[in-house]
Structures are given as C-alpha cells and as structure tokens.
PDB file of N, CA and C in Angstrom:
ATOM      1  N   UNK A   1       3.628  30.635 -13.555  1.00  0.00           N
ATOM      2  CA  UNK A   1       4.354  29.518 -14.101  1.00  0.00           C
ATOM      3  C   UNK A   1       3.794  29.224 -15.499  1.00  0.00           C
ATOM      4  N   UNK A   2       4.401  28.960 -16.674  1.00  0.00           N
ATOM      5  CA  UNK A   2       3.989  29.206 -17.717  1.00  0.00           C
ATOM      6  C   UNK A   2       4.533  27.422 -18.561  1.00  0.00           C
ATOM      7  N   UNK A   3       3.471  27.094 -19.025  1.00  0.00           N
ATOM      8  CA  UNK A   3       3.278  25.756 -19.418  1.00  0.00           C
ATOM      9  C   UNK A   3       4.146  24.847 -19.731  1.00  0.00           C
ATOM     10  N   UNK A   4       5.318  25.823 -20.462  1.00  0.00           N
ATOM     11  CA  UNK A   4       6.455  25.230 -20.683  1.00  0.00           C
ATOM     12  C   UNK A   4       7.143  24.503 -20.073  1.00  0.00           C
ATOM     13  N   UNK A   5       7.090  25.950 -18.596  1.00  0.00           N
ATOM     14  CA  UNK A   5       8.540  25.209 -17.435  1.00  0.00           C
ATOM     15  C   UNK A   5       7.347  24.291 -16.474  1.00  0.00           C
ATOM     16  N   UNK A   6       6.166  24.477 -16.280  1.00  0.00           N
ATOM     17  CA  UNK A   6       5.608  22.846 -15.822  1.00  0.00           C
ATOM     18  C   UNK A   6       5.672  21.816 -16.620  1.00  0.00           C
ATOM     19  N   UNK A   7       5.391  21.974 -18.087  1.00  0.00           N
ATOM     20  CA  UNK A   7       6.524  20.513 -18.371  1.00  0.00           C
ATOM     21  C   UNK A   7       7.562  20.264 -18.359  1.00  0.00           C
ATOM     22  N   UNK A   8       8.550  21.042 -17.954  1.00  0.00           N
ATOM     23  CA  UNK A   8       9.836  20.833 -17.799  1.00  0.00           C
ATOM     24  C   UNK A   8      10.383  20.236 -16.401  1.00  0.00           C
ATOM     25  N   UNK A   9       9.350  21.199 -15.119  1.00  0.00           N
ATOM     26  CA  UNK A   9       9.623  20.690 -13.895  1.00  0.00           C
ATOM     27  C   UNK A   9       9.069  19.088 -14.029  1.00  0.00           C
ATOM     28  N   UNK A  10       7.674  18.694 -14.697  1.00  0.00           N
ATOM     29  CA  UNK A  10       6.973  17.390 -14.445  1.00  0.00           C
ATOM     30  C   UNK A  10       7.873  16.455 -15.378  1.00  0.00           C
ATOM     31  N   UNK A  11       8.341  17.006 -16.153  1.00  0.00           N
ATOM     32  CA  UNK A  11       9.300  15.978 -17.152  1.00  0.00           C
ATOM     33  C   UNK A  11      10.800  15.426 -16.122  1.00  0.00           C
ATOM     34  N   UNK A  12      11.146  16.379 -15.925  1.00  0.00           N
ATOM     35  CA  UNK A  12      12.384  16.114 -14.571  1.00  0.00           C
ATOM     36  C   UNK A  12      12.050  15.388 -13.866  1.00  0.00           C
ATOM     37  N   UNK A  13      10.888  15.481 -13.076  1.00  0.00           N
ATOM     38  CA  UNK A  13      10.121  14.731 -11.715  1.00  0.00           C
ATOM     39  C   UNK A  13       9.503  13.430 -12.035  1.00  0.00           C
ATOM     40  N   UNK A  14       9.409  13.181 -13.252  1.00  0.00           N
ATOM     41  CA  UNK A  14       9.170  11.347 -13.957  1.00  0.00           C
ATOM     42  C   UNK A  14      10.410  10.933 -14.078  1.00  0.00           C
ATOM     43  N   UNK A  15      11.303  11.405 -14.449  1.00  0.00           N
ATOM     44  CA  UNK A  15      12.883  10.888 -14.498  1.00  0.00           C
ATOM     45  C   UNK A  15      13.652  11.007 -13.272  1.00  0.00           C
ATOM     46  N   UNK A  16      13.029  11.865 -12.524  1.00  0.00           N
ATOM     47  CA  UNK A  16      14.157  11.788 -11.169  1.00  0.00           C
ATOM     48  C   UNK A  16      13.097  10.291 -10.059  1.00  0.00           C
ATOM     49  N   UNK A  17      12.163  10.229 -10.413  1.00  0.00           N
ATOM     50  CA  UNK A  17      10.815   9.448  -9.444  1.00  0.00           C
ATOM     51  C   UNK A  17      11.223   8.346 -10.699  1.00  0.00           C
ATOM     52  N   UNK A  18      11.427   8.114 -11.549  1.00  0.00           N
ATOM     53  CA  UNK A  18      11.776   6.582 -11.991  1.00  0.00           C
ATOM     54  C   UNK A  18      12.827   5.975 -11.784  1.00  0.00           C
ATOM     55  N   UNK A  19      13.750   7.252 -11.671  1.00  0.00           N
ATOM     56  CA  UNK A  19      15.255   6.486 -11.069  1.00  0.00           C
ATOM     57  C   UNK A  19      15.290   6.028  -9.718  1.00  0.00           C
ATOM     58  N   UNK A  20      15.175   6.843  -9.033  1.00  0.00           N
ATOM     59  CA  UNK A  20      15.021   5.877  -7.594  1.00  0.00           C
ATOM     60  C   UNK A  20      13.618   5.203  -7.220  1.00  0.00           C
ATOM     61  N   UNK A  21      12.881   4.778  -8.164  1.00  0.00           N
ATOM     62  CA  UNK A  21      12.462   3.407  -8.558  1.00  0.00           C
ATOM     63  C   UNK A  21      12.970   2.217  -9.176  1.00  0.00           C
ATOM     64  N   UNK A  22      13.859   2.237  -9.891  1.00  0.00           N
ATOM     65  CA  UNK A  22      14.710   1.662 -10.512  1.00  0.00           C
ATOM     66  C   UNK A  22      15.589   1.333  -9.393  1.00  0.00           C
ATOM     67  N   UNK A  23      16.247   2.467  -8.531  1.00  0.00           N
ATOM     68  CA  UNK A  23      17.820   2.097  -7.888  1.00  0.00           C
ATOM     69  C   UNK A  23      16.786   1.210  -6.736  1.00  0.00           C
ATOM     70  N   UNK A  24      15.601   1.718  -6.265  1.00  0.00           N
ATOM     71  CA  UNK A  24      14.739   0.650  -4.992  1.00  0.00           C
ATOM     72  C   UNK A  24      15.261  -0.930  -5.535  1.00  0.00           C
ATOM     73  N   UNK A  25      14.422  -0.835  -6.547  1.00  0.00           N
ATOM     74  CA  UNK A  25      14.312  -2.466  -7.496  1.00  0.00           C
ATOM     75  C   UNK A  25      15.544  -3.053  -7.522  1.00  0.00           C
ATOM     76  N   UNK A  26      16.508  -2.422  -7.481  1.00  0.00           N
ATOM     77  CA  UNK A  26      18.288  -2.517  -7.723  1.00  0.00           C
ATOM     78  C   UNK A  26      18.475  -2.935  -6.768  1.00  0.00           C
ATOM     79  N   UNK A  27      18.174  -2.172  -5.248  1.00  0.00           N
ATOM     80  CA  UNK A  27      18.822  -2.808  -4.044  1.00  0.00           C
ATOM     81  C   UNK A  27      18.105  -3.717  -3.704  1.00  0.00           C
ATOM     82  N   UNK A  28      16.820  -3.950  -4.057  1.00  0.00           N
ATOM     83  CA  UNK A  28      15.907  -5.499  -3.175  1.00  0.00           C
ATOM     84  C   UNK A  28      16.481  -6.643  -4.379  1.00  0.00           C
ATOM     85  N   UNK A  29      16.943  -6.340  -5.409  1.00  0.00           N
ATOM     86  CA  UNK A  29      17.153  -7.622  -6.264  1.00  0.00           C
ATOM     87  C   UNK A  29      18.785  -7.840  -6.250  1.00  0.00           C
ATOM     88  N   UNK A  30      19.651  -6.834  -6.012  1.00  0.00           N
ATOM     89  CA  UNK A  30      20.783  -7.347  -5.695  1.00  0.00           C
ATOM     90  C   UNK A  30      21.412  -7.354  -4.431  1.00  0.00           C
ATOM     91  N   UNK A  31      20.915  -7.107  -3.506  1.00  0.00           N
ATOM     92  CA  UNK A  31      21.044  -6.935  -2.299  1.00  0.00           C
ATOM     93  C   UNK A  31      20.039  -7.169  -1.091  1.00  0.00           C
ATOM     94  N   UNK A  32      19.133  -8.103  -1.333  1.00  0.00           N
ATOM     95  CA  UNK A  32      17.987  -8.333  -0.922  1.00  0.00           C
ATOM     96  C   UNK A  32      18.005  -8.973   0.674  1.00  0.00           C
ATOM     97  N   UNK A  33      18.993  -9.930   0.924  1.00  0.00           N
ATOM     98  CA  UNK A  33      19.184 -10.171   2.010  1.00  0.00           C
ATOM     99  C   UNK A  33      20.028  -9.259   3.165  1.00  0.00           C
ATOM    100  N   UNK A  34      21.167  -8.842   3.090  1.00  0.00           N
ATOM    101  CA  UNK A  34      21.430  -7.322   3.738  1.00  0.00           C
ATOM    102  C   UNK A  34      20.211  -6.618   3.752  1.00  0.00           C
ATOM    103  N   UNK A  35      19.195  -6.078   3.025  1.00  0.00           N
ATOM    104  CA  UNK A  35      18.517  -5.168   3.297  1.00  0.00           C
ATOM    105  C   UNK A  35      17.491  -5.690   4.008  1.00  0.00           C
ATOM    106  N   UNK A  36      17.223  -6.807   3.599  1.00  0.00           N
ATOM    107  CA  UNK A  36      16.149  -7.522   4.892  1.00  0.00           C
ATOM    108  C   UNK A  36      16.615  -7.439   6.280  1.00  0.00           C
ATOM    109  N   UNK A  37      17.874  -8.018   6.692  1.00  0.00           N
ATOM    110  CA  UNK A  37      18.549  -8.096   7.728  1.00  0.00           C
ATOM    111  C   UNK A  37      18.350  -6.626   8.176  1.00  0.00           C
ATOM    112  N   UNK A  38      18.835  -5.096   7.229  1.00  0.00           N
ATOM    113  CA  UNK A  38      19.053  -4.071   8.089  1.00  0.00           C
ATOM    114  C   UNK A  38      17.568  -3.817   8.352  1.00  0.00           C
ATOM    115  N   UNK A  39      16.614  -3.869   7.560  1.00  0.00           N
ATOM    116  CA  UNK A  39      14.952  -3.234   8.158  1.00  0.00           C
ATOM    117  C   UNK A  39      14.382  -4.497   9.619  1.00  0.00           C
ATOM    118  N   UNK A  40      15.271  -5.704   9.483  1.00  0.00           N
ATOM    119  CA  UNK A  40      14.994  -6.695  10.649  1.00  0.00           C
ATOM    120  C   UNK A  40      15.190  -6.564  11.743  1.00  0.00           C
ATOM    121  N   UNK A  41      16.560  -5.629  11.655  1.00  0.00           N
ATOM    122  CA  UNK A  41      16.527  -4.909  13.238  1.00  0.00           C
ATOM    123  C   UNK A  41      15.677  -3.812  13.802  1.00  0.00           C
ATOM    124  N   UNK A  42      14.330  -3.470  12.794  1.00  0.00           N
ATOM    125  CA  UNK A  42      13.762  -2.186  13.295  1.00  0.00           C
ATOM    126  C   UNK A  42      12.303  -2.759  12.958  1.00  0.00           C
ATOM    127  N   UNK A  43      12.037  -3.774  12.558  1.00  0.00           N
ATOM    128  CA  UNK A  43      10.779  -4.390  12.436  1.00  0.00           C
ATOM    129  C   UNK A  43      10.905  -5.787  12.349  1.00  0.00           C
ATOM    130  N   UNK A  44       9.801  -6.491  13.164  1.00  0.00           N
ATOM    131  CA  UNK A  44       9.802  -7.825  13.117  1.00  0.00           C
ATOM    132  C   UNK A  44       8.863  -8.494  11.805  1.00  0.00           C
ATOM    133  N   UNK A  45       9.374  -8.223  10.966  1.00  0.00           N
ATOM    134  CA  UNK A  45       8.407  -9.100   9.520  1.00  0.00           C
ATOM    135  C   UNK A  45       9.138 -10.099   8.992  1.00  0.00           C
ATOM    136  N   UNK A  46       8.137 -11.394   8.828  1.00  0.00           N
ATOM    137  CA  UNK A  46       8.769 -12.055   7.675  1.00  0.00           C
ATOM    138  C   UNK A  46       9.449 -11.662   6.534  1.00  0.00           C
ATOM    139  N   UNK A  47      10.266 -12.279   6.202  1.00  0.00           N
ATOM    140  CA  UNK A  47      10.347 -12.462   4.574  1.00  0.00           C
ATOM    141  C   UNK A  47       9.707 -12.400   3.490  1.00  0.00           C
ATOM    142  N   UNK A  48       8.864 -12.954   3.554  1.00  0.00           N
ATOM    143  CA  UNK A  48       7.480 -13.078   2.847  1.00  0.00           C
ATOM    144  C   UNK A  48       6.375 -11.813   2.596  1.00  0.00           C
ATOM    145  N   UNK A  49       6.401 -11.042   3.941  1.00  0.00           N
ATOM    146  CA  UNK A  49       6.049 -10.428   4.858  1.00  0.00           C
ATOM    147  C   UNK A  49       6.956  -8.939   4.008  1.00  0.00           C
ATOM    148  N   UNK A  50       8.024  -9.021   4.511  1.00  0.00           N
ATOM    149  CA  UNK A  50       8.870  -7.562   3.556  1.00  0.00           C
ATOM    150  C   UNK A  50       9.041  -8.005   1.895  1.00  0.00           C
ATOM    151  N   UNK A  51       9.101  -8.978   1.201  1.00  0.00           N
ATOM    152  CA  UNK A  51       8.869  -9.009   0.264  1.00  0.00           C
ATOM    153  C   UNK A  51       7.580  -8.546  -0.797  1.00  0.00           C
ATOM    154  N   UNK A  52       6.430  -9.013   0.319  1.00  0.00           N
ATOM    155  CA  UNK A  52       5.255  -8.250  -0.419  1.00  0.00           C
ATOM    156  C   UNK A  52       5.232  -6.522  -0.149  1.00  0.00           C
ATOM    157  N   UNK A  53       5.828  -6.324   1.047  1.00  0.00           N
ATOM    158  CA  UNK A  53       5.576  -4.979   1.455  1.00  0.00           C
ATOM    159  C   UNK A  53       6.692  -4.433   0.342  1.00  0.00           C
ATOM    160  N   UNK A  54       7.386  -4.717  -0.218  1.00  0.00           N
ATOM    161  CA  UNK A  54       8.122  -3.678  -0.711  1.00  0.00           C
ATOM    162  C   UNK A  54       7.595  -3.935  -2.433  1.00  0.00           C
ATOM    163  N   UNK A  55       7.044  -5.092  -2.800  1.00  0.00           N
ATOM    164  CA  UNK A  55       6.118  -5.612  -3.876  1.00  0.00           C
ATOM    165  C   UNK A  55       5.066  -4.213  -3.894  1.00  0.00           C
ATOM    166  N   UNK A  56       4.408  -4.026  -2.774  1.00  0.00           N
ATOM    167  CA  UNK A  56       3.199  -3.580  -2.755  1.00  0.00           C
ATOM    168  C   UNK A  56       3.403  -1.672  -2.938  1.00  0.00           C
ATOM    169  N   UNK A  57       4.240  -1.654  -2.240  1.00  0.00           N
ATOM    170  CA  UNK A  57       5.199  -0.432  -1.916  1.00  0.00           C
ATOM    171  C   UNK A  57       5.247   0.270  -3.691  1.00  0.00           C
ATOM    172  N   UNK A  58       6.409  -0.254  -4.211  1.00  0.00           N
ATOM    173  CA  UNK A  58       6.970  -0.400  -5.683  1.00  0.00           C
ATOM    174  C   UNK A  58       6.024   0.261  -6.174  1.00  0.00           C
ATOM    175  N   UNK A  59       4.578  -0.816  -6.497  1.00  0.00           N
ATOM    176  CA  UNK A  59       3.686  -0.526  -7.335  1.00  0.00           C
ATOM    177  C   UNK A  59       2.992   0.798  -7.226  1.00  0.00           C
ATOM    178  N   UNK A  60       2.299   1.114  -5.847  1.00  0.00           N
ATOM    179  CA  UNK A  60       1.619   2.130  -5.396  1.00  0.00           C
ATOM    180  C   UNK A  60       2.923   3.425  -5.892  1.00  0.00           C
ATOM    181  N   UNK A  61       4.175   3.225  -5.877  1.00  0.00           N
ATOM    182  CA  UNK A  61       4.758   4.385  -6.251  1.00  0.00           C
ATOM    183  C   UNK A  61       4.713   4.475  -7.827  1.00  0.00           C
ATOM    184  N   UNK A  62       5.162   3.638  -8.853  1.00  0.00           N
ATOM    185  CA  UNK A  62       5.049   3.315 -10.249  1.00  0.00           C
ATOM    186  C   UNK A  62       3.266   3.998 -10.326  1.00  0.00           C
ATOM    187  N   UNK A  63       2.315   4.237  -9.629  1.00  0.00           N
ATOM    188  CA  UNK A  63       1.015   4.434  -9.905  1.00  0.00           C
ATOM    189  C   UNK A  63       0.870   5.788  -9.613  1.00  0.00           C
ATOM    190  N   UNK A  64       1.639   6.299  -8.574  1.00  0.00           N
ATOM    191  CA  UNK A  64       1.576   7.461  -8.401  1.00  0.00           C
ATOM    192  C   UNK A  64       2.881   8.436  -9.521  1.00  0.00           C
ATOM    193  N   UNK A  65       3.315   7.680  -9.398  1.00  0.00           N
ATOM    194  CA  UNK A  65       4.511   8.646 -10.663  1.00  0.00           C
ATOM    195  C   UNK A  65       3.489   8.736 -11.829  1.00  0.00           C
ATOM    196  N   UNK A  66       2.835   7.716 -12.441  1.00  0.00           N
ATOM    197  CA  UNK A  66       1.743   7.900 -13.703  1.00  0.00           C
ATOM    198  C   UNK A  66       0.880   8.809 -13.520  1.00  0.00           C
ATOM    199  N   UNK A  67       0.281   8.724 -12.266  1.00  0.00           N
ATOM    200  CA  UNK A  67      -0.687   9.975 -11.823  1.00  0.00           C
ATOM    201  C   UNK A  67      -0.528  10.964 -12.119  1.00  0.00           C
ATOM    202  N   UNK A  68       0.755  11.499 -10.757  1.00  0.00           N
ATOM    203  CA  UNK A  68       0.568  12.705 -10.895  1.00  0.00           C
ATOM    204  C   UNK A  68       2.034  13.509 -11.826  1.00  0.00           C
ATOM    205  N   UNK A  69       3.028  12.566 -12.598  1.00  0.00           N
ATOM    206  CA  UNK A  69       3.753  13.253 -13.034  1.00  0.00           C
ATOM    207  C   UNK A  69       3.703  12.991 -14.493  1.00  0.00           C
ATOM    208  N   UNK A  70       3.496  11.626 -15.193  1.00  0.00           N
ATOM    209  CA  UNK A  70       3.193  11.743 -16.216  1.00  0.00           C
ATOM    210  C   UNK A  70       2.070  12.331 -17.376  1.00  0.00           C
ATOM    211  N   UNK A  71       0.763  11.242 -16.155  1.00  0.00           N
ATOM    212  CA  UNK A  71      -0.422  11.736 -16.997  1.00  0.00           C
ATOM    213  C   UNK A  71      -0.097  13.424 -17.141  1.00  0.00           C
ATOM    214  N   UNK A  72      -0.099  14.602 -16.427  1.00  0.00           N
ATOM    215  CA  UNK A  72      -0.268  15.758 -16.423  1.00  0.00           C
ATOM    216  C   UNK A  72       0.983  16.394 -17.304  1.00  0.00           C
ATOM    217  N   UNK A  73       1.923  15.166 -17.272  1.00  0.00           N
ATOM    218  CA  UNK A  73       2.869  15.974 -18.254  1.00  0.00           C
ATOM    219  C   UNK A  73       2.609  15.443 -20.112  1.00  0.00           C
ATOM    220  N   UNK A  74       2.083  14.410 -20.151  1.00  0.00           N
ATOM    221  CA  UNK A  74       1.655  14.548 -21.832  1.00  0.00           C
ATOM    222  C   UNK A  74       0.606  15.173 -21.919  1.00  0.00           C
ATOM    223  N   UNK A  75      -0.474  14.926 -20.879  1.00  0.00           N
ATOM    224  CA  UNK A  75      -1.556  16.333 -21.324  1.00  0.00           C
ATOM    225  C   UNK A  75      -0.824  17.785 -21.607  1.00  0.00           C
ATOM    226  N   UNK A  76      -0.337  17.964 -20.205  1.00  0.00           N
ATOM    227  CA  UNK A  76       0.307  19.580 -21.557  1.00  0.00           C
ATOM    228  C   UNK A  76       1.159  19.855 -22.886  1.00  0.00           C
ATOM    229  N   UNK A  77       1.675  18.316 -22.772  1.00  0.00           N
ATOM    230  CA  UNK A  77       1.824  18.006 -24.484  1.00  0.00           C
ATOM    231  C   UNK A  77       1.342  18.207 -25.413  1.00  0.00           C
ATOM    232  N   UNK A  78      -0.058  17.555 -25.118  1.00  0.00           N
ATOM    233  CA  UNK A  78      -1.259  18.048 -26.244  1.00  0.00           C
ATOM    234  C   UNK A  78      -1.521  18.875 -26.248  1.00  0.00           C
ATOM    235  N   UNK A  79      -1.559  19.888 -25.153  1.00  0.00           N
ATOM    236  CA  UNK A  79      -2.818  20.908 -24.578  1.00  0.00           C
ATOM    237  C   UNK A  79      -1.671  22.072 -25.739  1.00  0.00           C
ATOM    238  N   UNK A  80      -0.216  22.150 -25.182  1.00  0.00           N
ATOM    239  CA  UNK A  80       0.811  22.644 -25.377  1.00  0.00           C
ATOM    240  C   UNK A  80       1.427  22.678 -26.838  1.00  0.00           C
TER     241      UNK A  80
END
C-alpha cells in the first residue's frame, strides 16, 4: 500500500466517520423524542440517563475519528 492511497483511504474514512456523526447529532436534535421512545422499548434509561449516554457516546467517537483517522492522515501529509 503506497502512501498515497493510505491517505486517500484515511481521507475518505474522516469524511465518511464525520458524516454519520453529524447525521447521529441530526437525529438526537431533531428527532430526539421518537428516538428516545424507540431505544425505551429495549432499555430502561432515563432521559437524562440516554441523553448523557449518547453525549458521552458522540464525544468518545469525535476522539476516535481524530485518533485514528485524522491525526495519521496529516502526518502523511507532512511525512508525504
């Protein structure tokens, strides 16, 4: 695999991993109560309760997209 097309695959994989971060954020902020209701029939959590979990959720993914798809894709920027 030659440096190029790993920044090309890791450049894809920050844009495809931010969009459905984005569309997540989309459905808990415009659709927040339906989606509570549908995860309510398969878990008993507060409100409060799935609000932080999907708070907490969000972030840990936004941290891992920096991890492992960005940081490694401007380093081969430079490196590159």
């Amino acid at each position: 695999m030659t440096i190029e097309l790993t920044r090309a695959v890791l450049g894809w994989c920050s844009i495809i991993n931010m969009g459905l971060l984005l569309w997540w954020f989309a459905w808990i902020m415009l659709a927040h109560d339906w989606v509570y209701q549908f995860h309510g029939k398969w878990f008993n959590v507060s409100r409060q309760q799935f609000d932080a979990i999907n708070y907490a959720a969000m972030g840990f993914f936004k941290l891992c997209i920096n991890v492992f798809n960005l940081v490694p894709y401007f380093a081969l920027r430079i490196v590159g």
